[in-house]
N, C-alpha and C. Protein backbone atom coordinates (compact mmCIF):
# COMPACT_ATOMS: atom_id res chain seq x y z
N UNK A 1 18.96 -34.77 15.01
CA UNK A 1 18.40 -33.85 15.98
C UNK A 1 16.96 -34.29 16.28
N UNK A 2 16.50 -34.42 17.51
CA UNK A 2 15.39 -34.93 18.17
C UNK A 2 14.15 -34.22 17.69
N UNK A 3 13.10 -34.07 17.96
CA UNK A 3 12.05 -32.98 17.54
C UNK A 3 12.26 -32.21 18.97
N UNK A 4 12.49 -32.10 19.88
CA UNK A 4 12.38 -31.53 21.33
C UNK A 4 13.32 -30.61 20.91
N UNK A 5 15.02 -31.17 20.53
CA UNK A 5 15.43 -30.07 20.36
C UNK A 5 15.94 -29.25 19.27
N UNK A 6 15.07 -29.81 18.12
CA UNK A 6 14.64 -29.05 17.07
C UNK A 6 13.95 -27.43 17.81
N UNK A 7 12.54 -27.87 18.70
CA UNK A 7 12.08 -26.75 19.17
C UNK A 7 12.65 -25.99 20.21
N UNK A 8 13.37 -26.93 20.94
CA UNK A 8 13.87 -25.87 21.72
C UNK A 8 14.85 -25.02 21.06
N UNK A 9 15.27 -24.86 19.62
CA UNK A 9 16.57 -24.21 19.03
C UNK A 9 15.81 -23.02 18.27
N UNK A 10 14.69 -23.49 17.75
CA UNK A 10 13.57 -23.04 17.23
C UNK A 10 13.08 -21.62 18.11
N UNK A 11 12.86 -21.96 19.31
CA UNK A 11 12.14 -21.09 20.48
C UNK A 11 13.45 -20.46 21.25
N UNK A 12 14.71 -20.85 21.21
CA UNK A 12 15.95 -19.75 21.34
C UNK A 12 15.80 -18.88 20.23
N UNK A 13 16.30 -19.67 19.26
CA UNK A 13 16.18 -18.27 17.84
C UNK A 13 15.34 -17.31 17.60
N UNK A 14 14.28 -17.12 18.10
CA UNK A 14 12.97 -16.68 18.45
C UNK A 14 13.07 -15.14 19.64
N UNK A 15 13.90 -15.89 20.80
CA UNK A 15 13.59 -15.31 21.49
C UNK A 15 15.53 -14.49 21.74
N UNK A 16 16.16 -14.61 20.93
CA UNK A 16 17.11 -13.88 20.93
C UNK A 16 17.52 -12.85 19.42
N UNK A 17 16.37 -13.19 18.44
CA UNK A 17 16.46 -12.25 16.98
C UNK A 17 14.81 -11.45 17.25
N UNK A 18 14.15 -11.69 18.82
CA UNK A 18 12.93 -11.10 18.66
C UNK A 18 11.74 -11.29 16.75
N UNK A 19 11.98 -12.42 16.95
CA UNK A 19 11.10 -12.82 16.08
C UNK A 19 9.45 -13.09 16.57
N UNK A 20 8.54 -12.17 16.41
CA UNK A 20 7.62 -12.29 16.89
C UNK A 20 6.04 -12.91 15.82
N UNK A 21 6.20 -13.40 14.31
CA UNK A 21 5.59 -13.89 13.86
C UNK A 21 5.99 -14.82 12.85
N UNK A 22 5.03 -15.24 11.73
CA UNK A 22 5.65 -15.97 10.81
C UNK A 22 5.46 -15.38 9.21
N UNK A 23 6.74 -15.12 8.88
CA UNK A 23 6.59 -14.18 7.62
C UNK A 23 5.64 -14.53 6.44
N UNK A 24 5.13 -15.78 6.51
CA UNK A 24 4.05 -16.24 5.46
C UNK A 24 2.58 -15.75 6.23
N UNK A 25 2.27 -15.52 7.54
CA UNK A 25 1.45 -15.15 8.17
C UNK A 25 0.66 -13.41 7.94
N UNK A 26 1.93 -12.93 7.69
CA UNK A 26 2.28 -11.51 7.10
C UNK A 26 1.60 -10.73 5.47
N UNK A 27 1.69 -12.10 4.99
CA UNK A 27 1.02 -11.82 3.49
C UNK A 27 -0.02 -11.02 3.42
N UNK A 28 -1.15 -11.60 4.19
CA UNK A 28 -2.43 -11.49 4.19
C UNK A 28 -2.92 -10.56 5.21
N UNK A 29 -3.84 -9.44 4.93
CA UNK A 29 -4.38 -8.47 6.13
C UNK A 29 -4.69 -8.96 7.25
N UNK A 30 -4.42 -8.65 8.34
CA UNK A 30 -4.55 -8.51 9.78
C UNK A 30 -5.86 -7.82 10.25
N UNK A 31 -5.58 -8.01 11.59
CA UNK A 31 -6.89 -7.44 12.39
C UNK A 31 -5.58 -6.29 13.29
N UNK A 32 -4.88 -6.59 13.24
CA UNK A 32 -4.32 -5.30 14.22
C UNK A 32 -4.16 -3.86 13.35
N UNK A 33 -3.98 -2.84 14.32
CA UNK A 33 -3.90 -1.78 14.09
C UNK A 33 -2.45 -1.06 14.07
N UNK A 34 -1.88 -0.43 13.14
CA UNK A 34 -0.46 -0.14 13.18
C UNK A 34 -0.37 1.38 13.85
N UNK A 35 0.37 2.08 14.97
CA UNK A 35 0.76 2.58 15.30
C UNK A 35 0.47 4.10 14.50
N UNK A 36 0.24 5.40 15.01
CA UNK A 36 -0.39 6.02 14.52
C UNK A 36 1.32 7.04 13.17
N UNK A 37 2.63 6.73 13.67
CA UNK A 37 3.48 7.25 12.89
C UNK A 37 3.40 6.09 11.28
N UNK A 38 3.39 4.93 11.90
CA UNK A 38 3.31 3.69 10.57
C UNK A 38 1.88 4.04 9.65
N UNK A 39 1.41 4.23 10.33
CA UNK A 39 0.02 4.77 9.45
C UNK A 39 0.16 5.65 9.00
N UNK A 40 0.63 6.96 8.89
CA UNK A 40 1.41 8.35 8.45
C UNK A 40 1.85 7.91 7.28
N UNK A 41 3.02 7.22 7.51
CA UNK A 41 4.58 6.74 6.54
C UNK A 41 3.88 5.75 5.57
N UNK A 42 2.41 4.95 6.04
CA UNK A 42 1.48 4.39 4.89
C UNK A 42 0.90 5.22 3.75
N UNK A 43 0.50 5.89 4.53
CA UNK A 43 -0.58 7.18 3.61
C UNK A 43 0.80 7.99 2.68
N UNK A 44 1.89 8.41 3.56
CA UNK A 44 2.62 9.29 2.43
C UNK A 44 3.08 8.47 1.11
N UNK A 45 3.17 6.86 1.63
CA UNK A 45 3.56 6.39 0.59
C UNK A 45 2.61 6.08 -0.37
N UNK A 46 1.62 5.63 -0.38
CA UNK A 46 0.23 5.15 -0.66
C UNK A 46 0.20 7.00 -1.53
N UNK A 47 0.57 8.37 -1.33
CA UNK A 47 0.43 8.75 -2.12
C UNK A 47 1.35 9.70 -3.24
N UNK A 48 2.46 9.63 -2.66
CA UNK A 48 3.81 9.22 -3.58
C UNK A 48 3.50 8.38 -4.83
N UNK A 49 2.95 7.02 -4.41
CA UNK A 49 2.88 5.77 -5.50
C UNK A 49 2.02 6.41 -6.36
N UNK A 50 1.03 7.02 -6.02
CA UNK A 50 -0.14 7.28 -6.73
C UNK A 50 0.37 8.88 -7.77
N UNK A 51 0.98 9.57 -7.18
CA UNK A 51 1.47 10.64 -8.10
C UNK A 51 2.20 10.13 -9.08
N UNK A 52 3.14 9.11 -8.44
CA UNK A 52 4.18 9.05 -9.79
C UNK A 52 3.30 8.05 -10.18
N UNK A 53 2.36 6.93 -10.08
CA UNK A 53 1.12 6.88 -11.43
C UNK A 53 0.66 7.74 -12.32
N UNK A 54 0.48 8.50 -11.48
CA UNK A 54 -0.44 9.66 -12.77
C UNK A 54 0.55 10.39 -13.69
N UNK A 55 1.74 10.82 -13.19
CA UNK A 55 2.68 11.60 -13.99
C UNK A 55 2.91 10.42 -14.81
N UNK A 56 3.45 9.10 -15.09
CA UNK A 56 3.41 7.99 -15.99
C UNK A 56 2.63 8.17 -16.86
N UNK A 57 1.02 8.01 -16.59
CA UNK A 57 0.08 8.23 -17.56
C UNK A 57 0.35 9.87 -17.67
N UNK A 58 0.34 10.71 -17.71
CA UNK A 58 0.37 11.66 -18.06
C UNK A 58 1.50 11.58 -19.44
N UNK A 59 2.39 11.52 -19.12
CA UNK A 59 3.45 11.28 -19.79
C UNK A 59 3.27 10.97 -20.93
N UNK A 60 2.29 9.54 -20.87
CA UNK A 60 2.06 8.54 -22.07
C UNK A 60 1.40 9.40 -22.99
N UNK A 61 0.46 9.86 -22.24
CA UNK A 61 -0.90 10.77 -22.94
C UNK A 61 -0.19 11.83 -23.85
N UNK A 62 0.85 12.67 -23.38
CA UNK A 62 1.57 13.43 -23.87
C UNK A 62 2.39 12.95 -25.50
N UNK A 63 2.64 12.01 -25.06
CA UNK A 63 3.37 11.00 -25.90
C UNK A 63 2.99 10.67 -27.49
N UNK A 64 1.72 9.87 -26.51
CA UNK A 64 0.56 9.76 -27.46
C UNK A 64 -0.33 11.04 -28.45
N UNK A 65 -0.66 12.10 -27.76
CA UNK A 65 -1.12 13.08 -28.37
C UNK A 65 -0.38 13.78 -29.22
N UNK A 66 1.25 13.43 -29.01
CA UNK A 66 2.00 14.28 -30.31
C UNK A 66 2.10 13.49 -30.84
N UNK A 67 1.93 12.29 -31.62
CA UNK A 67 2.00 11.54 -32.39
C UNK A 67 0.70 12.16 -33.80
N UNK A 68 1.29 12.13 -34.65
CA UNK A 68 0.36 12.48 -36.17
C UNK A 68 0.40 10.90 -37.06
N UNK A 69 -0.95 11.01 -37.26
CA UNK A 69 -1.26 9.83 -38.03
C UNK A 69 -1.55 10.22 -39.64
N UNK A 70 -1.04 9.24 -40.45
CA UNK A 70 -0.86 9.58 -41.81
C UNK A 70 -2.47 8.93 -42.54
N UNK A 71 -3.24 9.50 -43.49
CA UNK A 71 -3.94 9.27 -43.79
C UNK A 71 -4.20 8.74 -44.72
């Protein structure tokens, strides 16, 4: 396969799976701004994650505090 139509198979696949970036590009923070519902569905998750953190440590703490140490 040529390099020409390497890209041209490249730039079909593209433009018929609407592929609009490159998933290694993705890793790393952006300058764009996400849509004001994606930003919502960020934050609820962003604090979901963070509750069930604390109930974890909570847990532990619990855990930990009924424990009796022998002297």
């Amino acid at each position: 396969m040529s390099r020409h139509d390497r890209d041209a198979e490249i730039a079909a696949f593209i433009r018929t799976k609407g592929v609009t970036r490159c998933p290694t590009a993705c890793s790393v923070p952006t300058q764009g701004s996400p849509d004001h519902a994606d930003q919502a569905a960020l934050e609820q998750y962003a604090l979901a994650r963070d509750e069930l953190a604390r109930s974890k440590i909570a847990t532990r703490w619990q855990v930990f505090g009924s424990l009796r140490f022998r002297n």
